[in-house]
C-alpha atoms as a PDB file:
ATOM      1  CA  UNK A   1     -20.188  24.404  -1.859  1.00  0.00           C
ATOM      2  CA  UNK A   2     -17.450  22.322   0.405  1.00  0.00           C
ATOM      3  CA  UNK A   3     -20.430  19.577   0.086  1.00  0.00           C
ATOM      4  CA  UNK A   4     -20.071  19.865  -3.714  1.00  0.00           C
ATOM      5  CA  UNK A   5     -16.044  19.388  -3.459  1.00  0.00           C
ATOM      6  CA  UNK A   6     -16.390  16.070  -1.008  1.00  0.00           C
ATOM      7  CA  UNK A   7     -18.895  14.337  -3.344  1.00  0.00           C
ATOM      8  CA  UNK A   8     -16.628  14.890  -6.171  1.00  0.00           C
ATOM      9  CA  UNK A   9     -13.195  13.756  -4.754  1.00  0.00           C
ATOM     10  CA  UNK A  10     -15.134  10.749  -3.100  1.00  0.00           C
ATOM     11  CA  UNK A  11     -16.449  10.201  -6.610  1.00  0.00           C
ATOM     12  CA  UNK A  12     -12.918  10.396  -7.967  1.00  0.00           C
ATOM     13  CA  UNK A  13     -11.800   8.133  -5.305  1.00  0.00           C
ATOM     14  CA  UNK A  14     -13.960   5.795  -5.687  1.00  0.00           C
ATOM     15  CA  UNK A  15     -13.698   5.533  -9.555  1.00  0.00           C
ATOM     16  CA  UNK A  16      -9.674   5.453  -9.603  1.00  0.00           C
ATOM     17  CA  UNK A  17     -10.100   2.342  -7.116  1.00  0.00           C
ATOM     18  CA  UNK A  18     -12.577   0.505  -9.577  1.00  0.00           C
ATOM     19  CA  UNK A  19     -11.141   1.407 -12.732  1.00  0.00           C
ATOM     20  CA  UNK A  20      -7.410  -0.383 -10.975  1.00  0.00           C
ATOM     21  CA  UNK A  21      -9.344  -3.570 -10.074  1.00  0.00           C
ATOM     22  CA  UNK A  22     -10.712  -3.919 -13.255  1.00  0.00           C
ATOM     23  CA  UNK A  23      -7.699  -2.955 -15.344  1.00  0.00           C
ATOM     24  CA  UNK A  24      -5.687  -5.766 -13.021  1.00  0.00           C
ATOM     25  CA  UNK A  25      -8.734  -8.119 -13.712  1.00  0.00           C
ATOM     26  CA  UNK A  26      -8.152  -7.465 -17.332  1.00  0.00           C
ATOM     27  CA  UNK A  27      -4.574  -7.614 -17.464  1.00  0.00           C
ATOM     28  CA  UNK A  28      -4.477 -11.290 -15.262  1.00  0.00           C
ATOM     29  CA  UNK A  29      -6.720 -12.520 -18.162  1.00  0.00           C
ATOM     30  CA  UNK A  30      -4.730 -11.631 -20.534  1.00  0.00           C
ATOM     31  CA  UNK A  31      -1.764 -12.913 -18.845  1.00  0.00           C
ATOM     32  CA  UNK A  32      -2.727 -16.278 -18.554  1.00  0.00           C
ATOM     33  CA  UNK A  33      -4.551 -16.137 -22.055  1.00  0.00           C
ATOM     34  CA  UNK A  34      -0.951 -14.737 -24.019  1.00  0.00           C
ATOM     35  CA  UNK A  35       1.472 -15.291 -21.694  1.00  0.00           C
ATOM     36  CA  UNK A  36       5.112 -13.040 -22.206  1.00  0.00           C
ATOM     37  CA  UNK A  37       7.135 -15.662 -22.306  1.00  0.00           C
ATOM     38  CA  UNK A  38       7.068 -19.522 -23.180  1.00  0.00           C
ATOM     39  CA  UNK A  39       9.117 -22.509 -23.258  1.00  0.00           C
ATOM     40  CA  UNK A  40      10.673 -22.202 -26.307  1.00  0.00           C
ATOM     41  CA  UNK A  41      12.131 -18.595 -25.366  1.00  0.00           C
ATOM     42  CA  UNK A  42      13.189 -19.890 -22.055  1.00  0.00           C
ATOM     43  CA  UNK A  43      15.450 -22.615 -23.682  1.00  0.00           C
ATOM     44  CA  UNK A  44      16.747 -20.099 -26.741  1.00  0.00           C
ATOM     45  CA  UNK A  45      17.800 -17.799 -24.162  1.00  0.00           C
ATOM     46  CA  UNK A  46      19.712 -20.688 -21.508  1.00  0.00           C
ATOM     47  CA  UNK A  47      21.129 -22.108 -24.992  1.00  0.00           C
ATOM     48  CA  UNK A  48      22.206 -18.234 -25.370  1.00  0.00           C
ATOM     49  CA  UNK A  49      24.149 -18.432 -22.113  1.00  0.00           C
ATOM     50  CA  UNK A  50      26.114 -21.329 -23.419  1.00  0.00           C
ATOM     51  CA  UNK A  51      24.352 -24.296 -21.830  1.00  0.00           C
ATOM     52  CA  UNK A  52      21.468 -26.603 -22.770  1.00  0.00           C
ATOM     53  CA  UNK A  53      18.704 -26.866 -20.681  1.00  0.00           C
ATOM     54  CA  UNK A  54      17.251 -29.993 -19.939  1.00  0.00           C
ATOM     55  CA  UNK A  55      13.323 -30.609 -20.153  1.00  0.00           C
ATOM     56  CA  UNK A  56      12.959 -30.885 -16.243  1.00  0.00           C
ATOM     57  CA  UNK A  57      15.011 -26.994 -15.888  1.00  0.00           C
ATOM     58  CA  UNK A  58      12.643 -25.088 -18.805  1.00  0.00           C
ATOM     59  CA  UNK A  59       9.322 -26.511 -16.696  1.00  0.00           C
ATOM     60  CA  UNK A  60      10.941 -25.441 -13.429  1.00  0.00           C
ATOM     61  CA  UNK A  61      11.316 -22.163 -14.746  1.00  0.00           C
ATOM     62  CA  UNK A  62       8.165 -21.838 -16.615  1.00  0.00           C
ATOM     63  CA  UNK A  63       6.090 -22.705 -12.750  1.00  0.00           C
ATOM     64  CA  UNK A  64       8.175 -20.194 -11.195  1.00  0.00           C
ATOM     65  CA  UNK A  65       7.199 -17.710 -13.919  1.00  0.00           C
ATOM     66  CA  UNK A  66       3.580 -18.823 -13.087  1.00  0.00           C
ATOM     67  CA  UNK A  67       3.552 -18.649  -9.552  1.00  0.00           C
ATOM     68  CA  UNK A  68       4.623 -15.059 -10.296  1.00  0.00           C
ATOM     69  CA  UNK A  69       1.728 -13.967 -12.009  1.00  0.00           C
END
């Protein structure tokens, strides 16, 4: 009976912890395939601010948002 109750919460365990590393493999593909934000967005929303971004300040921005994922 206790022997019963193991092998399922090990079971549980052990599914939880596959079923996160393959959502997160999932998700990172994803990511990089349709990424949430682009260059475009990044200057409409500095030019939103009140100043223009220059070429060399969106790609900045855009590795930083990279390096993140």
């Amino acid at each position: 009976m206790l022997g019963d109750i193991l092998l399922v919460l090990v079971g549980l365990i052990i599914g939880a912890i596959i079923g996160f590393l393959i959502a997160k493999t999932y998700m990172k593909k994803y990511f990089k395939k349709n990424p949430p934000i682009n260059e475009k967005m990044i200057e409409t929303l500095m030019s939103g601010m009140g100043r223009k971004p220059s070429q060399k300040q969106v790609k900045q921005l855009m590795q930083q948002m990279n390096k993140m994922m």
